[in-house]
N, C-alpha and C. Protein backbone atom coordinates (compact mmCIF):
# COMPACT_ATOMS: atom_id res chain seq x y z
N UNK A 1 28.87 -58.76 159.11
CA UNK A 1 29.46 -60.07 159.30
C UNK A 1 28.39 -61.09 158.97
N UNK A 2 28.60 -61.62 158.28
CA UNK A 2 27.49 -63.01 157.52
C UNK A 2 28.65 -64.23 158.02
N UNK A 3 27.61 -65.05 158.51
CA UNK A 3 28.05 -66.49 159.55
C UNK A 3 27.17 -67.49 159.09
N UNK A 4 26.16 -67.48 158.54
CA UNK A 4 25.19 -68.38 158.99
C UNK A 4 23.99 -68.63 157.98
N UNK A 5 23.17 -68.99 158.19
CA UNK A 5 22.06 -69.06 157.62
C UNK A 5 21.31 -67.69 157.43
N UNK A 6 20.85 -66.90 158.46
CA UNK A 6 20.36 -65.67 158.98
C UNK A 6 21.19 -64.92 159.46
N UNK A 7 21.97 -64.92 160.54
CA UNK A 7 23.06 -64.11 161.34
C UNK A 7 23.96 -63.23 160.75
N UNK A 8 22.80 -61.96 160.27
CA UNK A 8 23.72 -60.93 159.99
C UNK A 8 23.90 -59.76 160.79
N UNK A 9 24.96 -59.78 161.17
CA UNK A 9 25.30 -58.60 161.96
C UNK A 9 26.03 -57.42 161.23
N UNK A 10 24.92 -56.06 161.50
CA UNK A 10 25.56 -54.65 161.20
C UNK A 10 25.48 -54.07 162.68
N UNK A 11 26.63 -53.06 162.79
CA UNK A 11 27.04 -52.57 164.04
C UNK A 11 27.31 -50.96 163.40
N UNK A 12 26.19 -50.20 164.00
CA UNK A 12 26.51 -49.22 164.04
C UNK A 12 26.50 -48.32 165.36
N UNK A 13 27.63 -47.71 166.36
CA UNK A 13 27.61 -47.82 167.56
C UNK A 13 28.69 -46.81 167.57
N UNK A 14 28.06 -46.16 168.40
CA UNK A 14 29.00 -44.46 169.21
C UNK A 14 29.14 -45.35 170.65
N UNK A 15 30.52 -44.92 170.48
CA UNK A 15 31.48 -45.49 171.50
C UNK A 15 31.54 -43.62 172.51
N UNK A 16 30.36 -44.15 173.96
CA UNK A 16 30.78 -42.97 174.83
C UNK A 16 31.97 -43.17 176.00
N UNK A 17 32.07 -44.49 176.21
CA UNK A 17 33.30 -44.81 177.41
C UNK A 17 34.00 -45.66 176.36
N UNK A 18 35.35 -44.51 176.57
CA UNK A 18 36.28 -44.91 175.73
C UNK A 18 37.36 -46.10 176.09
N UNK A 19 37.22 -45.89 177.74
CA UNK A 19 38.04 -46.77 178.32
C UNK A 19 37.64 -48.28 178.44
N UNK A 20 37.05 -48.81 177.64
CA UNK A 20 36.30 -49.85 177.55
C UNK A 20 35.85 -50.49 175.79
N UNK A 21 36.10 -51.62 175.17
CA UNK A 21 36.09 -51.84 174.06
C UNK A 21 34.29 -51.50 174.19
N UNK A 22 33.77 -51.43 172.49
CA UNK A 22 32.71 -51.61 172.33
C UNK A 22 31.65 -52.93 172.80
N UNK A 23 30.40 -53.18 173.06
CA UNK A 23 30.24 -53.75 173.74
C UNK A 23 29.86 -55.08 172.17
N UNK A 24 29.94 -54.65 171.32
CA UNK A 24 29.19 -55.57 169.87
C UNK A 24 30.25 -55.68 169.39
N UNK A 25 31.97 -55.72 170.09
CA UNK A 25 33.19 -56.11 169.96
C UNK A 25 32.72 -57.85 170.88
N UNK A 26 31.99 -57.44 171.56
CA UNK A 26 31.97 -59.14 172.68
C UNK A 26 30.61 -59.56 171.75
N UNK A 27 30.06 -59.34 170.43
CA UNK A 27 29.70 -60.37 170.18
C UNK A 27 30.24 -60.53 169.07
N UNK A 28 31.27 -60.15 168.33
CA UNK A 28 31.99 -60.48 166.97
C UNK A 28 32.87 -61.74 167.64
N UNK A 29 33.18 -61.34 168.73
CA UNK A 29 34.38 -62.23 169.39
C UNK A 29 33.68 -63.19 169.66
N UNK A 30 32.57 -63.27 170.07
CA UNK A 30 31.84 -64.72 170.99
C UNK A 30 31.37 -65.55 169.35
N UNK A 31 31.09 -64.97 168.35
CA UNK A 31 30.52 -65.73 166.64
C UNK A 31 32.68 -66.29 166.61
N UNK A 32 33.76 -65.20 166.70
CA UNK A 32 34.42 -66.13 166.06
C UNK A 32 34.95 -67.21 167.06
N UNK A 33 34.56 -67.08 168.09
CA UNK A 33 35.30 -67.86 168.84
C UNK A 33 34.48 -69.48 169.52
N UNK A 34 33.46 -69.07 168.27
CA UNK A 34 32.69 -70.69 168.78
C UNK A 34 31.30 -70.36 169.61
N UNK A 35 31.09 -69.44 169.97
CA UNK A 35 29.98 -68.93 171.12
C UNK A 35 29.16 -68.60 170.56
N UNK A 36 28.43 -69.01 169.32
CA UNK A 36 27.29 -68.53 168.84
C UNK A 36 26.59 -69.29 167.94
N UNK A 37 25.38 -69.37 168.01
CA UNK A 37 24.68 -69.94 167.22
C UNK A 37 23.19 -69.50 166.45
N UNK A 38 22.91 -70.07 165.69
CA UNK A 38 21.54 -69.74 164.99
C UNK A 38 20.49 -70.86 164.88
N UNK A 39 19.03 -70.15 165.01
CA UNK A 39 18.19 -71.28 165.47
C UNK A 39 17.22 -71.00 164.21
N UNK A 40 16.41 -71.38 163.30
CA UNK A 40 15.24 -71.69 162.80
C UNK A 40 14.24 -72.07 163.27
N UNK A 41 12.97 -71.43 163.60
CA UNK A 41 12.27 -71.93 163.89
C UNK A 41 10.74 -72.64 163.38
N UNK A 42 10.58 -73.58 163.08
CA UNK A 42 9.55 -74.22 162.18
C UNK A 42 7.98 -74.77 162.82
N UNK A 43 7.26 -74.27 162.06
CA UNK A 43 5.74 -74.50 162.56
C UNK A 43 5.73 -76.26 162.61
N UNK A 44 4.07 -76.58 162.61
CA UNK A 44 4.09 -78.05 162.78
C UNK A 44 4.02 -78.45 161.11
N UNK A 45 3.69 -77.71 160.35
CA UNK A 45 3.61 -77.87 159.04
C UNK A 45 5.14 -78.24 158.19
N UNK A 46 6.40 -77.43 159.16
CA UNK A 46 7.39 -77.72 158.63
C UNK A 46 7.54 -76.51 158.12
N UNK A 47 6.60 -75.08 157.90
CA UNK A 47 7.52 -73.72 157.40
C UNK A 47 7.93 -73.11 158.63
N UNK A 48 9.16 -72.35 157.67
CA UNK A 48 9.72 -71.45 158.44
C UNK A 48 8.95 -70.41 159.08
N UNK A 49 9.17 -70.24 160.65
CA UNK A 49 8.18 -68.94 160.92
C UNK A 49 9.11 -68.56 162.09
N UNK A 50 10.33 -68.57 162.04
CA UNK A 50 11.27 -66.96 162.55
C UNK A 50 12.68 -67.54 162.57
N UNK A 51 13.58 -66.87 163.29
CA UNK A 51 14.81 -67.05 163.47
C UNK A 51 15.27 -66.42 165.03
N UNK A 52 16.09 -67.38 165.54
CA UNK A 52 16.42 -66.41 166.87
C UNK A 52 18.22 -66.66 167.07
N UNK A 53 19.17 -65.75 166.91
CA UNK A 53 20.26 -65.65 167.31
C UNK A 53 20.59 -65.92 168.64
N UNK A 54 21.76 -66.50 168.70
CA UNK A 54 22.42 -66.08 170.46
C UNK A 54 23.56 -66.43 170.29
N UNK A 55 24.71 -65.61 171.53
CA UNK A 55 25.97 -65.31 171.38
C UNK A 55 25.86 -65.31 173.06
N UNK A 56 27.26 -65.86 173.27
CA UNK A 56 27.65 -65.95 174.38
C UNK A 56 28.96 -65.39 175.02
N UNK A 57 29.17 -64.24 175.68
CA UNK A 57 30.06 -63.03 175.28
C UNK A 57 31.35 -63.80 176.45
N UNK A 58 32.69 -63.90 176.40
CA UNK A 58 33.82 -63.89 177.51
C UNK A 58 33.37 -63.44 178.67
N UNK A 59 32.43 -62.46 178.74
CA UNK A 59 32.04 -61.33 180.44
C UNK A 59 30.77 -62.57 180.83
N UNK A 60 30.70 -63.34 180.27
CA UNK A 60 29.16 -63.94 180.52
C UNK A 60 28.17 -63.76 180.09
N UNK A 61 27.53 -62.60 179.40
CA UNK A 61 26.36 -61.58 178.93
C UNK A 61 25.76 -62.83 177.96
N UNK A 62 24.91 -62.77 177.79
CA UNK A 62 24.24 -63.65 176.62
C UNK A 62 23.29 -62.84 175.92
N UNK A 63 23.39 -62.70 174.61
CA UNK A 63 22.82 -61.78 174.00
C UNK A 63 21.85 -62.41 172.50
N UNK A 64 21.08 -62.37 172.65
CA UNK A 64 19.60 -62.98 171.78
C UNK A 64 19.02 -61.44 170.58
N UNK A 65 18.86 -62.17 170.20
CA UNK A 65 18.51 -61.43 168.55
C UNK A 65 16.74 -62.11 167.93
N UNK A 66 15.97 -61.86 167.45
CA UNK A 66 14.92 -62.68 166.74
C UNK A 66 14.00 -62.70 167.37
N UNK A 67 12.87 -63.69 166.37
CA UNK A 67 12.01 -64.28 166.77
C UNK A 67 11.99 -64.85 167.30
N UNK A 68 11.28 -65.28 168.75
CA UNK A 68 10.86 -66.52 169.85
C UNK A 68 9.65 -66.88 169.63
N UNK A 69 8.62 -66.59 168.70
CA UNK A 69 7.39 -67.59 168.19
C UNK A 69 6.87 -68.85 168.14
N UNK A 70 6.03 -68.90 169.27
CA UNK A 70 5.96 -70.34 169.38
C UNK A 70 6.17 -71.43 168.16
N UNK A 71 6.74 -72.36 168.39
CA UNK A 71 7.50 -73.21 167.15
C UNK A 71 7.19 -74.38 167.83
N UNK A 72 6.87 -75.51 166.78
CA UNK A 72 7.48 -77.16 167.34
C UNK A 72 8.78 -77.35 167.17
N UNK A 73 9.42 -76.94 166.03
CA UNK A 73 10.56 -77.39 165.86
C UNK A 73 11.57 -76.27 165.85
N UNK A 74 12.61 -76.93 166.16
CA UNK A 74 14.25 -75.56 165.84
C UNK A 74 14.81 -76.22 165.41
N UNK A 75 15.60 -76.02 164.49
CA UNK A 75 17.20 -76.44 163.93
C UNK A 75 17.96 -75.33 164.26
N UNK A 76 19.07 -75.93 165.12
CA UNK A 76 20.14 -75.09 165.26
C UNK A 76 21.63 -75.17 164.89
N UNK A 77 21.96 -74.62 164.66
CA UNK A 77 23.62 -74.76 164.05
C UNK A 77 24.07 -73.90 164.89
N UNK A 78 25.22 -74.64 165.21
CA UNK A 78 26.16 -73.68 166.07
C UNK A 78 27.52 -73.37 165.32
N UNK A 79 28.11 -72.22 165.49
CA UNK A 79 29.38 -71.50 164.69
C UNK A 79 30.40 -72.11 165.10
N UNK A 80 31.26 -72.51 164.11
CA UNK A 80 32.47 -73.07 165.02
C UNK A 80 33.24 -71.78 164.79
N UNK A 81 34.78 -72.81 165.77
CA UNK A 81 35.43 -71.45 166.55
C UNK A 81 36.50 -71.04 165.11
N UNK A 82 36.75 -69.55 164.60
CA UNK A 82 37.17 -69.48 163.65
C UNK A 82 38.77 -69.47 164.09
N UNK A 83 39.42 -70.12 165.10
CA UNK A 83 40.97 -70.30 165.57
C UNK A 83 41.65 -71.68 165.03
N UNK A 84 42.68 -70.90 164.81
CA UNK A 84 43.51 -72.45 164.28
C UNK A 84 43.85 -73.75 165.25
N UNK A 85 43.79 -74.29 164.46
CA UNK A 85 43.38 -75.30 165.40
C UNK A 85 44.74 -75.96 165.29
């Protein structure tokens, strides 16, 4: 799933409790449903030096991806919700 600037998600995942959706089902759902965003993170020079994901799942869970490298700056974009509006 490509969203973003960086935010690529591959899911490869053995499902052992069946009675229960996958758990990287609550973050496809939290990217289309508006709950996610992507951060850049930029030195003082102005280059790029990482990226850090986050998704914010229906159960509450908040789930982070990336680099957290100390940075001055972030640009973040947040996903909008892919529902009709």
């Amino acid at each position: 799933m490509e969203t973003g600037w960086c935010f690529n998600l591959v899911v490869d995942y053995v499902l052992d409790d069946e009675t229960r959706p996958a758990p990287a089902l609550e973050v496809v759902e939290a990217i289309c449903s508006g709950r996610a965003q992507e951060s850049c993170l930029l030195d003082s020079g102005g280059n790029w030096v990482g990226v850090l994901t986050e998704a914010w799942t229906s159960s509450g869970s908040r789930w982070t991806s990336g680099t957290s490298r100390s940075s001055t700056r972030q640009v973040t974009r947040r996903f909008p919700s892919w529902a009709a509006g």
